[in-house]
C-alpha atoms as a PDB file:
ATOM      1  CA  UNK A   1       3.202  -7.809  77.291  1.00  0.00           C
ATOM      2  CA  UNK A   2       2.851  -8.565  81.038  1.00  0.00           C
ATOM      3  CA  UNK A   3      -0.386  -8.772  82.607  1.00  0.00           C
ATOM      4  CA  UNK A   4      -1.739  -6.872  85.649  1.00  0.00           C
ATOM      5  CA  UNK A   5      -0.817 -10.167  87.994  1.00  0.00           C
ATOM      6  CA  UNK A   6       0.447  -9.713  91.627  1.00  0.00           C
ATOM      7  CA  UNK A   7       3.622 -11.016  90.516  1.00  0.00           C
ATOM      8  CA  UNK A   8       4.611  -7.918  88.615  1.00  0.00           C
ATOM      9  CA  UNK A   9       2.369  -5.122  90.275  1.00  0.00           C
ATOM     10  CA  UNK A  10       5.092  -4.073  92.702  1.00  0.00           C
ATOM     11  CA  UNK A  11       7.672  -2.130  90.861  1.00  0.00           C
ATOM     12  CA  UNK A  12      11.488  -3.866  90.803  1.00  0.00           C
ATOM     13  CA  UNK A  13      14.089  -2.235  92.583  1.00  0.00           C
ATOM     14  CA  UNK A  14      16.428  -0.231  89.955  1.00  0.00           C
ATOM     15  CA  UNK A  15      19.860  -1.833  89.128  1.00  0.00           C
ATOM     16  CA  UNK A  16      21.708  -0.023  91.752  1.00  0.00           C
ATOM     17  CA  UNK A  17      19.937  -0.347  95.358  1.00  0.00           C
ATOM     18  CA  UNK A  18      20.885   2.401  97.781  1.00  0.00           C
ATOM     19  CA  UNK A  19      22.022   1.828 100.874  1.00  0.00           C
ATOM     20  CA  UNK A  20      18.393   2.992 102.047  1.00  0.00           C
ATOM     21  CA  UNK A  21      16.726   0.491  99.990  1.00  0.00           C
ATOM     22  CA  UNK A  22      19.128  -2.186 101.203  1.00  0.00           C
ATOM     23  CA  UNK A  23      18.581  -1.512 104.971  1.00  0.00           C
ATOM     24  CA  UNK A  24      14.770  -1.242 104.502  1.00  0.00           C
ATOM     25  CA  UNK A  25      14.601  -4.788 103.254  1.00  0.00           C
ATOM     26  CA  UNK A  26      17.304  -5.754 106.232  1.00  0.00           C
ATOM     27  CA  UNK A  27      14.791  -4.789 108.481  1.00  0.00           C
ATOM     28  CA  UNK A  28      12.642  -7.541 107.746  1.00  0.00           C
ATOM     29  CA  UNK A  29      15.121 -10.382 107.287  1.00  0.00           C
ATOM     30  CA  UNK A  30      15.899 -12.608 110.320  1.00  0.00           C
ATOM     31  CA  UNK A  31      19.217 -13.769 110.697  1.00  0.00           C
ATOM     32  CA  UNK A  32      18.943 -18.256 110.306  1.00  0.00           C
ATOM     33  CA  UNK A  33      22.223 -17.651 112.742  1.00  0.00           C
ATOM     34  CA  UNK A  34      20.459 -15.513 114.859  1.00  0.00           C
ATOM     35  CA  UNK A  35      17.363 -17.171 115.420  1.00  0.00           C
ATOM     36  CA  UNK A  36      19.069 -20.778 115.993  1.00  0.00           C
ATOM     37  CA  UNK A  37      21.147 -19.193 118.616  1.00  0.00           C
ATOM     38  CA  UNK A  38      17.743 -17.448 120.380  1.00  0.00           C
ATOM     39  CA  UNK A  39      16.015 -20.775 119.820  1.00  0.00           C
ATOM     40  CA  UNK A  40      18.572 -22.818 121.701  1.00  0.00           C
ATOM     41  CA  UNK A  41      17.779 -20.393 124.838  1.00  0.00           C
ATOM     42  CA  UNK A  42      14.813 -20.617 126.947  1.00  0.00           C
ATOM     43  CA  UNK A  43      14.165 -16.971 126.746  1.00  0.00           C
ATOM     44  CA  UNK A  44      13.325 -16.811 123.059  1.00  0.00           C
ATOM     45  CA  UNK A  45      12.078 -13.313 122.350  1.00  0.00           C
ATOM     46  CA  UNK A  46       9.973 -14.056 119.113  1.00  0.00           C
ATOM     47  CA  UNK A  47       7.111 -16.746 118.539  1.00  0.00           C
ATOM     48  CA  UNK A  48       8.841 -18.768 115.057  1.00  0.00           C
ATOM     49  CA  UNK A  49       6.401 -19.438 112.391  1.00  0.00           C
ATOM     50  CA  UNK A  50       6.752 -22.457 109.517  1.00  0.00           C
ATOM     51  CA  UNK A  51       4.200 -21.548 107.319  1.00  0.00           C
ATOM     52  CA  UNK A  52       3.919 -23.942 105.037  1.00  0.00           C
ATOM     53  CA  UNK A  53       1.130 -27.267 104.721  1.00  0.00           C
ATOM     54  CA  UNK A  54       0.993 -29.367 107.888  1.00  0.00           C
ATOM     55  CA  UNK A  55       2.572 -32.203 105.192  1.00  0.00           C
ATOM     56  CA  UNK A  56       5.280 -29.722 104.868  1.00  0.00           C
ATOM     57  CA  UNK A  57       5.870 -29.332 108.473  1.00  0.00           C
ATOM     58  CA  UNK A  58       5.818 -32.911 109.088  1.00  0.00           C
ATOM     59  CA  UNK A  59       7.968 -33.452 106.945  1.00  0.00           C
ATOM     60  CA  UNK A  60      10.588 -31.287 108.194  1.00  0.00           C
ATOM     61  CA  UNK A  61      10.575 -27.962 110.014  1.00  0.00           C
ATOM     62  CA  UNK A  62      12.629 -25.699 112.120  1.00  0.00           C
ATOM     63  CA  UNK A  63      13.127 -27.399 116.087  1.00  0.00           C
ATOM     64  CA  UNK A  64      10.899 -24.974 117.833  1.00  0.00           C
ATOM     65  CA  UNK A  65       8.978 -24.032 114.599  1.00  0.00           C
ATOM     66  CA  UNK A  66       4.634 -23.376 115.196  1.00  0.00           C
ATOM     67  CA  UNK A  67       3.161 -24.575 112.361  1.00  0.00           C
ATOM     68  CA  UNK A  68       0.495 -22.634 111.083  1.00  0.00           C
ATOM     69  CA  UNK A  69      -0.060 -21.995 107.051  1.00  0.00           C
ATOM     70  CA  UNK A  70      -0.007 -18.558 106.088  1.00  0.00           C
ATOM     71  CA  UNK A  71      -3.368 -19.062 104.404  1.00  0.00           C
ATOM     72  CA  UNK A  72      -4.182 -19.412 108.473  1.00  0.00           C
ATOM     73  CA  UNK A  73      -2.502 -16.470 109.766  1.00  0.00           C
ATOM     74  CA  UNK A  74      -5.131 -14.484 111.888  1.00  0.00           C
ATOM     75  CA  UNK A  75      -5.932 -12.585 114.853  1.00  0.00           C
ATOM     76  CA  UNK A  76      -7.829 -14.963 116.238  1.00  0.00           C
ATOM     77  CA  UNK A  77      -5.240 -17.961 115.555  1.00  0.00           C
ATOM     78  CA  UNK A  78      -2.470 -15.398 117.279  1.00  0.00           C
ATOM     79  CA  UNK A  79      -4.350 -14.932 120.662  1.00  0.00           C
ATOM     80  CA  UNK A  80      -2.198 -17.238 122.881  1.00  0.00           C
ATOM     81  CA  UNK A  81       0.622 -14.336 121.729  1.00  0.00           C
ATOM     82  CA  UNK A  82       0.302 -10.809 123.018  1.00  0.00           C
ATOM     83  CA  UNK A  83       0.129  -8.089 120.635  1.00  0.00           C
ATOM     84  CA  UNK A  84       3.948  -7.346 120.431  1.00  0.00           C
ATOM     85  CA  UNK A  85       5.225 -10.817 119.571  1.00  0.00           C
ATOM     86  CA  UNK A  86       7.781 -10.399 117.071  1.00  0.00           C
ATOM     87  CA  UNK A  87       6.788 -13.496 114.494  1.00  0.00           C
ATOM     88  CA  UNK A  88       9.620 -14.942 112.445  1.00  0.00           C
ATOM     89  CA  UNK A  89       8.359 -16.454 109.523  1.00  0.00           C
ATOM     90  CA  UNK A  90       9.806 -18.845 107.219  1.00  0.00           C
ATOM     91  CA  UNK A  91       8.881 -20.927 103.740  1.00  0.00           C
ATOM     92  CA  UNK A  92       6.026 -19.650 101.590  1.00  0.00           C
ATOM     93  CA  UNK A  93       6.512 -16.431 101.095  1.00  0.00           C
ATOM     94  CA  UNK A  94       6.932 -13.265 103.570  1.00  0.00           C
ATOM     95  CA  UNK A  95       3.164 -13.062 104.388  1.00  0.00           C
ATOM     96  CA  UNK A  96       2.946 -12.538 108.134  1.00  0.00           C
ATOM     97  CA  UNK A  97       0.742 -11.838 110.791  1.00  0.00           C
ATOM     98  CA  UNK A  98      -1.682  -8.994 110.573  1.00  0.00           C
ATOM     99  CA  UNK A  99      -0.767  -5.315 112.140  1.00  0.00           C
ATOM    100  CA  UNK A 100       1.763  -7.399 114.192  1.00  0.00           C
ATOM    101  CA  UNK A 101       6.015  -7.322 113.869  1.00  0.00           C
ATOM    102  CA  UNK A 102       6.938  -9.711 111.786  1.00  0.00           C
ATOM    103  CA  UNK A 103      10.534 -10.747 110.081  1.00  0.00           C
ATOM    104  CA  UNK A 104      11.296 -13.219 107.433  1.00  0.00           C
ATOM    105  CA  UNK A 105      13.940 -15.796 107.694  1.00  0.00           C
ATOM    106  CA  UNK A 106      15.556 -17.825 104.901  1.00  0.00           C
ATOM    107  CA  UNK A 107      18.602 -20.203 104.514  1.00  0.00           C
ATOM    108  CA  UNK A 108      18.472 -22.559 107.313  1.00  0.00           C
ATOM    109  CA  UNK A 109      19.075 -26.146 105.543  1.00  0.00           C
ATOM    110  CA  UNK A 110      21.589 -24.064 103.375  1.00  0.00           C
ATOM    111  CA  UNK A 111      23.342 -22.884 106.431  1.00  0.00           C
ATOM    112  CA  UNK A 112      23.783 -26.566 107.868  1.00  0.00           C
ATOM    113  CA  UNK A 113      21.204 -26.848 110.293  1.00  0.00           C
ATOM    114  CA  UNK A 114      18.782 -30.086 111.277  1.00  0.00           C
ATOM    115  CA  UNK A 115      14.971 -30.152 110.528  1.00  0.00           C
ATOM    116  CA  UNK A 116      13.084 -32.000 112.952  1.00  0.00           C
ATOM    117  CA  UNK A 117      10.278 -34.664 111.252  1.00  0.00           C
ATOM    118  CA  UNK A 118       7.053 -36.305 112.467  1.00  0.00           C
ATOM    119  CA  UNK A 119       6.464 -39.340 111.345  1.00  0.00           C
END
């Protein structure tokens, strides 16, 4: 019997996703193509977010990457970004800013590109 955690509170998708469901969760995926393209331009549209441990970060991260844990994410650790920042987040789950756009990303070692260490 499965317990009333957060893990299984949301309701799974059924076995056949339609093409609704599949754009819905498309909306809030960010590209690892896509953003490595914007973040080798000076006009980056979107404020990128590694929100894992500052260990983490220093240990590798995203060139370009703010580091700021998601336990961390806040209005009043956002106010150097105006309101309609879109926030690409990535590592540690989806949780984003508050009542601000946000967009996960995923896949960037796996697609071949550097992390940048501190050390």
């Amino acid at each position: 019997m499965l317990s009333n955690s957060v893990a299984v509170a949301v309701v799974p998708a059924g076995s056949a996703p339609t093409q609704d469901d599949v754009e819905a969760l498309l909306a809030y995926e960010a590209d690892c193509w896509h953003v490595h393209d914007a973040m080798s331009r000076p006009d980056s549209a979107f404020a990128l977010l590694d929100v894992r441990s500052p260990e983490m970060y220093a240990a590798g991260h995203v060139p370009g990457a703010i580091n700021l844990p998601h336990g961390r994410i806040v209005e009043r650790n956002l106010v150097e970004h105006p309101p309609e920042t879109l926030f690409v987040v990535y590592c540690a789950g989806a949780a984003g800013p508050p009542r601000r756009p946000v967009k996960k990303m995923s896949g960037w070692k796996d697609e071949g590109f550097d992390l940048m260490t501190h050390g």
